[in-house]
N, C-alpha and C. Protein backbone atom coordinates (compact mmCIF):
# COMPACT_ATOMS: atom_id res chain seq x y z
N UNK A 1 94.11 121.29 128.87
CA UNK A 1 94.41 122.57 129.46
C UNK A 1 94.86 122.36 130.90
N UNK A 2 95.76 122.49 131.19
CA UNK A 2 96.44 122.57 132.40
C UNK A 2 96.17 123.39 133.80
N UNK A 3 95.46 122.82 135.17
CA UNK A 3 94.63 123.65 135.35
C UNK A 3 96.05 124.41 136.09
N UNK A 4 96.29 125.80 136.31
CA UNK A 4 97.37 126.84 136.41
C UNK A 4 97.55 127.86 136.01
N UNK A 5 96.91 128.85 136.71
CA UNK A 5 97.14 130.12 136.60
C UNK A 5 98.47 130.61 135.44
N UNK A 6 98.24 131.92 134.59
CA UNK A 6 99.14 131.88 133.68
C UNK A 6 100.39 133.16 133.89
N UNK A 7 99.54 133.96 134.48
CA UNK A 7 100.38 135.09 135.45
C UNK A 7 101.00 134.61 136.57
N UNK A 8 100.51 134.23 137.52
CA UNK A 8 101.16 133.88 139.28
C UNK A 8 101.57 132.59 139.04
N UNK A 9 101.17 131.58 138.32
CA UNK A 9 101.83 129.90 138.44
C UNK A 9 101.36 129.25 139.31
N UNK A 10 99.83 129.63 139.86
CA UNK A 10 99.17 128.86 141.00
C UNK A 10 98.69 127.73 140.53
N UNK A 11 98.93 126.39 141.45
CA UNK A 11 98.38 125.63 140.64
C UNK A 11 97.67 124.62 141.37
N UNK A 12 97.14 123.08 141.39
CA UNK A 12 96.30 122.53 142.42
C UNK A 12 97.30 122.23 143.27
N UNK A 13 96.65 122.45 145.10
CA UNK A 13 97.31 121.53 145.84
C UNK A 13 96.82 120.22 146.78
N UNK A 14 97.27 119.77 147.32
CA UNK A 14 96.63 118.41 147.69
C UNK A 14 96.86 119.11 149.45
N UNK A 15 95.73 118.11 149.91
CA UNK A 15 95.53 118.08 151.20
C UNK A 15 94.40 116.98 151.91
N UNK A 16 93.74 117.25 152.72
CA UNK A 16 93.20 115.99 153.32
C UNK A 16 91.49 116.44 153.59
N UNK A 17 90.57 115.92 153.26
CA UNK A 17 89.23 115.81 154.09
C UNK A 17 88.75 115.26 155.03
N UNK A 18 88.29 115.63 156.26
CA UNK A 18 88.55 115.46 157.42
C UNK A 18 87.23 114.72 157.18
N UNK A 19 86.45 114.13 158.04
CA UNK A 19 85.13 113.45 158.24
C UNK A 19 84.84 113.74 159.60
N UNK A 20 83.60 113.08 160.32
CA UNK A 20 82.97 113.71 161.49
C UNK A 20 84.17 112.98 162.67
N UNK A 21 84.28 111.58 161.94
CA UNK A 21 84.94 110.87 162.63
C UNK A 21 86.53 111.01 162.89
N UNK A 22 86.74 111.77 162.08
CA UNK A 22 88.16 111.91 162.00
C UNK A 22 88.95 111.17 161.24
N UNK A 23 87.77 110.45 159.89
CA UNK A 23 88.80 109.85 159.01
C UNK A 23 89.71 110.59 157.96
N UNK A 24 90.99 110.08 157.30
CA UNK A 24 91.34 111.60 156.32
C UNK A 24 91.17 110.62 155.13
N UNK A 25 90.93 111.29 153.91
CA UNK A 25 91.07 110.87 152.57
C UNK A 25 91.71 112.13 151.45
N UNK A 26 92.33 111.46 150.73
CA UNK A 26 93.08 112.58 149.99
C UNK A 26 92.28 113.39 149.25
N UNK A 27 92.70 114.73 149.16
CA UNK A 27 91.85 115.80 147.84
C UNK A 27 92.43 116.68 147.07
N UNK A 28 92.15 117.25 146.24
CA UNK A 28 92.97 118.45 145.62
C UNK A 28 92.02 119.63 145.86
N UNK A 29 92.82 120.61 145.87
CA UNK A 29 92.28 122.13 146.03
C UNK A 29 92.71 123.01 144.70
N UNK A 30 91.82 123.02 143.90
CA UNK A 30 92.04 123.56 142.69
C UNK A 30 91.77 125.07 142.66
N UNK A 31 92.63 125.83 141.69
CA UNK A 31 93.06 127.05 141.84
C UNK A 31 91.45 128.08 141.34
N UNK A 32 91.12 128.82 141.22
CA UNK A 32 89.54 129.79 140.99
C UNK A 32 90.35 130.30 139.37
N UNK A 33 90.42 129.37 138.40
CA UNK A 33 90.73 129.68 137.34
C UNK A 33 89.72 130.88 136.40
N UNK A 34 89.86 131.59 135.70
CA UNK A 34 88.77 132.53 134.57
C UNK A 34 88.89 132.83 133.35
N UNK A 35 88.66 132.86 132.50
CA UNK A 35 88.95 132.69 131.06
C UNK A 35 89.13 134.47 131.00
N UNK A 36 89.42 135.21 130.88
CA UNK A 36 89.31 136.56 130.82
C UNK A 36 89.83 136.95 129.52
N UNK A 37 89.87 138.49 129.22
CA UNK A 37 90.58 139.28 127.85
C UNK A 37 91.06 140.29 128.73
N UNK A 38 92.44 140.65 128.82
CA UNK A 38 93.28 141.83 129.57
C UNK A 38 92.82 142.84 128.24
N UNK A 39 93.01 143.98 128.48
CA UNK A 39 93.43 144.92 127.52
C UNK A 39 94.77 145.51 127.73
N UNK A 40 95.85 145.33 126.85
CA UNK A 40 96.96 145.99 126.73
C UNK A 40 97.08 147.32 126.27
N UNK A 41 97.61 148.34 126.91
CA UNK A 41 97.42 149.73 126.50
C UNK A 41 98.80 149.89 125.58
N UNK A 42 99.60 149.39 125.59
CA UNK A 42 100.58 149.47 124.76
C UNK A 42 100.39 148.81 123.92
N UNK A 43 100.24 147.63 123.54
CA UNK A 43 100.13 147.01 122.20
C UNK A 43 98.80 147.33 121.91
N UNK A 44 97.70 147.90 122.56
CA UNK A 44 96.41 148.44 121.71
C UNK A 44 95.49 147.28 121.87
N UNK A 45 95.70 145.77 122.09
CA UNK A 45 94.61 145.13 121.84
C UNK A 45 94.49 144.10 122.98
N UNK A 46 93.36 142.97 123.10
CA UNK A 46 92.76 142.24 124.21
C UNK A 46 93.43 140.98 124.15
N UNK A 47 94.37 140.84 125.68
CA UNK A 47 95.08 139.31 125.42
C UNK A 47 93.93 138.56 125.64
N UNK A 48 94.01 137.33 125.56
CA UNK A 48 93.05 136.43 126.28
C UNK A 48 93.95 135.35 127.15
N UNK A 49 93.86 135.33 128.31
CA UNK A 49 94.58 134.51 129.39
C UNK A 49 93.66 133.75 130.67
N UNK A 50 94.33 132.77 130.82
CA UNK A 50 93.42 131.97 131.74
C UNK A 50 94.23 131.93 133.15
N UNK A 51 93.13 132.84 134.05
CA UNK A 51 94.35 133.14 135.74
C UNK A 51 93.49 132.91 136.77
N UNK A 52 93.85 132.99 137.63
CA UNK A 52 92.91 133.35 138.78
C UNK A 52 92.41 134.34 139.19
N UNK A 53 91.15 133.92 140.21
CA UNK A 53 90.71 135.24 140.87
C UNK A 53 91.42 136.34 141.09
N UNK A 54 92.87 135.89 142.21
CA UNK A 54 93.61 136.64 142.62
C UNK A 54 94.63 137.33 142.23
N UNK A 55 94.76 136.93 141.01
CA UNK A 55 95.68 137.46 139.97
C UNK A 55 94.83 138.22 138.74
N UNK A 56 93.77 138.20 138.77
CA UNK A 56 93.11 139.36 138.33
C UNK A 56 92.81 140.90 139.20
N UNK A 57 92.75 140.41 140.75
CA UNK A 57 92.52 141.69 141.58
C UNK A 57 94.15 142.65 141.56
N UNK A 58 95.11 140.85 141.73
CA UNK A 58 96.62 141.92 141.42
C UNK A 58 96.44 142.77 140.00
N UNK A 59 96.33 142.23 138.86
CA UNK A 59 96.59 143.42 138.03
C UNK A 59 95.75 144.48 138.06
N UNK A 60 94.31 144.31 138.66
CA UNK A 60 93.67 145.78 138.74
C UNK A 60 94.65 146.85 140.13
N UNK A 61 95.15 146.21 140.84
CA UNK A 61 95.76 147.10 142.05
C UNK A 61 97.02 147.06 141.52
N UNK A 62 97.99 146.62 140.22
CA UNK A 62 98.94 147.29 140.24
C UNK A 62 98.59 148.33 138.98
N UNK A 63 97.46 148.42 138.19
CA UNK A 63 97.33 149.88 137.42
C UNK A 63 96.89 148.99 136.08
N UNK A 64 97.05 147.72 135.59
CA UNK A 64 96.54 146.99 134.14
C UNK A 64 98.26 145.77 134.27
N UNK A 65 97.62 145.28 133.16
CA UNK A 65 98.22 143.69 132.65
C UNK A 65 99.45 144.55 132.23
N UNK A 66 100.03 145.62 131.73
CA UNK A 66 101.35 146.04 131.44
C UNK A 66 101.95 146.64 132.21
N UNK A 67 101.72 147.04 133.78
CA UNK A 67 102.14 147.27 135.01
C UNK A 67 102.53 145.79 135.56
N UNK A 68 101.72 145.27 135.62
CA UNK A 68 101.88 143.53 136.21
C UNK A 68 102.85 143.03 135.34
N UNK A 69 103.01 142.99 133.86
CA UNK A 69 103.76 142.24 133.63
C UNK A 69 104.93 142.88 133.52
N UNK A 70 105.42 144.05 133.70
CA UNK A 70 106.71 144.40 134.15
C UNK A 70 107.07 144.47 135.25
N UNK A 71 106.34 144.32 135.97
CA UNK A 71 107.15 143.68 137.81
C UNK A 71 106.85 142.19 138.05
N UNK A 72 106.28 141.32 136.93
CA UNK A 72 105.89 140.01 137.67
C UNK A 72 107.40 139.25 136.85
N UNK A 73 107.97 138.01 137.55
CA UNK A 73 109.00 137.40 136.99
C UNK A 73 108.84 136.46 136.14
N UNK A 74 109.93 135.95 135.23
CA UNK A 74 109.65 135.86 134.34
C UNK A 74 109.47 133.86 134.45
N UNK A 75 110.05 133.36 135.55
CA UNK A 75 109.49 132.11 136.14
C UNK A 75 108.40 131.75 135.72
N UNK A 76 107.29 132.60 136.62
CA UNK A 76 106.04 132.54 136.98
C UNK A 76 104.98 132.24 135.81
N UNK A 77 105.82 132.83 135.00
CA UNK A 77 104.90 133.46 133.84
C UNK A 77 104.37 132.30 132.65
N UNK A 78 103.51 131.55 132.49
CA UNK A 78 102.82 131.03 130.94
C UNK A 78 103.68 131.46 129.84
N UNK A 79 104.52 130.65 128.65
CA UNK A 79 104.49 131.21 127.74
C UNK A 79 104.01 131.73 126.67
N UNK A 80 102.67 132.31 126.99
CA UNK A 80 102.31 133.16 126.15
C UNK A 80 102.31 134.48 127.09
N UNK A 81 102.13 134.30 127.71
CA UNK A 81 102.31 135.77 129.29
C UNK A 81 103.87 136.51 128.78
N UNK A 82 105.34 135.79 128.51
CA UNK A 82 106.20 135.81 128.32
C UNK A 82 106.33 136.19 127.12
N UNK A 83 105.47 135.78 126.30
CA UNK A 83 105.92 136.45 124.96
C UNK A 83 105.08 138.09 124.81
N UNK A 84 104.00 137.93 125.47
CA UNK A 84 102.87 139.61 125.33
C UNK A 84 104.02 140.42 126.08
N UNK A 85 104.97 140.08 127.20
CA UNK A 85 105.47 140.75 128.31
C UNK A 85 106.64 141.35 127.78
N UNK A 86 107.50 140.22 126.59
CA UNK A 86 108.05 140.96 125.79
C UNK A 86 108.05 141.80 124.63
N UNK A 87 107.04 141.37 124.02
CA UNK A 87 106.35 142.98 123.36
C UNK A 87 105.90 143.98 123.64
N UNK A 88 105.48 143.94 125.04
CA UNK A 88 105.59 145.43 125.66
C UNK A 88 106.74 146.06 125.99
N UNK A 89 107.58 145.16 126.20
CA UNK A 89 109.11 145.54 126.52
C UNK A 89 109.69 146.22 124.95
N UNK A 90 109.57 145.55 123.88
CA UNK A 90 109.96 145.81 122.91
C UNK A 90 109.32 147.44 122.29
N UNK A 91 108.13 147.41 123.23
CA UNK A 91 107.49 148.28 122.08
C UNK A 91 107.66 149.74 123.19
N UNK A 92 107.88 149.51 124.46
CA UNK A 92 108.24 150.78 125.19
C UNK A 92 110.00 151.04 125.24
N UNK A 93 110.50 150.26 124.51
CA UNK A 93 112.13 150.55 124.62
C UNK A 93 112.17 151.53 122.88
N UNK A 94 111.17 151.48 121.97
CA UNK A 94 111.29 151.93 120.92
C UNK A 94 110.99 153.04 121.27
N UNK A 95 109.83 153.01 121.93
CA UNK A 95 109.31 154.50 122.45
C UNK A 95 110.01 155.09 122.50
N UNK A 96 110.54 155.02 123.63
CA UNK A 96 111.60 156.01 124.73
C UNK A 96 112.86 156.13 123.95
N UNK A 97 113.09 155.33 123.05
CA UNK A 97 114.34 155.45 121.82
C UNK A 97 113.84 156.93 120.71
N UNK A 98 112.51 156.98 120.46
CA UNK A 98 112.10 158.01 119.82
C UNK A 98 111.96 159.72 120.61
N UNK A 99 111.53 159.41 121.83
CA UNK A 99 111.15 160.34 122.28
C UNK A 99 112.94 160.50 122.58
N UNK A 100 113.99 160.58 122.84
CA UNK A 100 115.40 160.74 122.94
C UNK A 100 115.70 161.14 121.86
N UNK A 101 115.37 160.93 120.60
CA UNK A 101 115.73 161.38 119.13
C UNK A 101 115.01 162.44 118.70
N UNK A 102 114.06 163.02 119.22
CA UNK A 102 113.05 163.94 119.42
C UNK A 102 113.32 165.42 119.85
C-alpha cells in the first residue's frame, strides 16, 4: 500500500534531523494517512478510501466527498477516487437529463 493520500496526492517528504550538536541525518515525514468510509449521497453508498487528516477536514468544509470530488482535479486523484468521481458525474448528468424531459 503506497503510503499517499488518495484525494490530495500527499505523499512522504524527506528532510533532515537536526541533533543538539548540529549534526543532520536524513528522514522522511510521512503523510497522517486514515482508513475511512465517505458516504456518497448520489450513488447512495460508503466509499472506502485511504487520505489524510487534511483531506478529510477539506471534504467536510466543502459540503461531502461529492462536492470535493467535483472541484478536486483529476491529477490528484487515486484511481479509484477517479472512477467513484465519474459515477457521480455520470449519475448527475442523467439526472438533470430527466428533470429537462420532465
Amino acid at each position: 500500500m503506497s503510503r499517499r493520500c488518495e484525494l490530495t496526492g500527499k505523499g512522504p517528504m524527506v528532510g533532515n534531523n537536526s541533533s543538539h550538536a548540529n549534526n543532520k541525518t536524513k528522514r522522511r515525514y510521512l503523510p497522517n494517512l486514515n482508513d475511512v468510509t465517505l458516504q456518497s449521497e448520489a450513488l447512495g453508498r460508503g466509499i472506502k478510501l485511504r487520505i489524510s487528516a487534511a483531506a478529510l477536514r477539506s471534504v467536510d468544509h466543502r459540503g461531502g466527498l461529492d462536492a470535493y470530488l467535483a472541484k478536486a482535479k483529476d491529477v490528484e486523484l487515486s484511481p479509484a477516487a477517479l472512477k467513484v468521481k465519474k459515477e457521480i458525474a455520470k449519475l448527475s448528468s442523467t439526472a438533470a437529463a430527466a428533470v429537462l424531459e420532465a
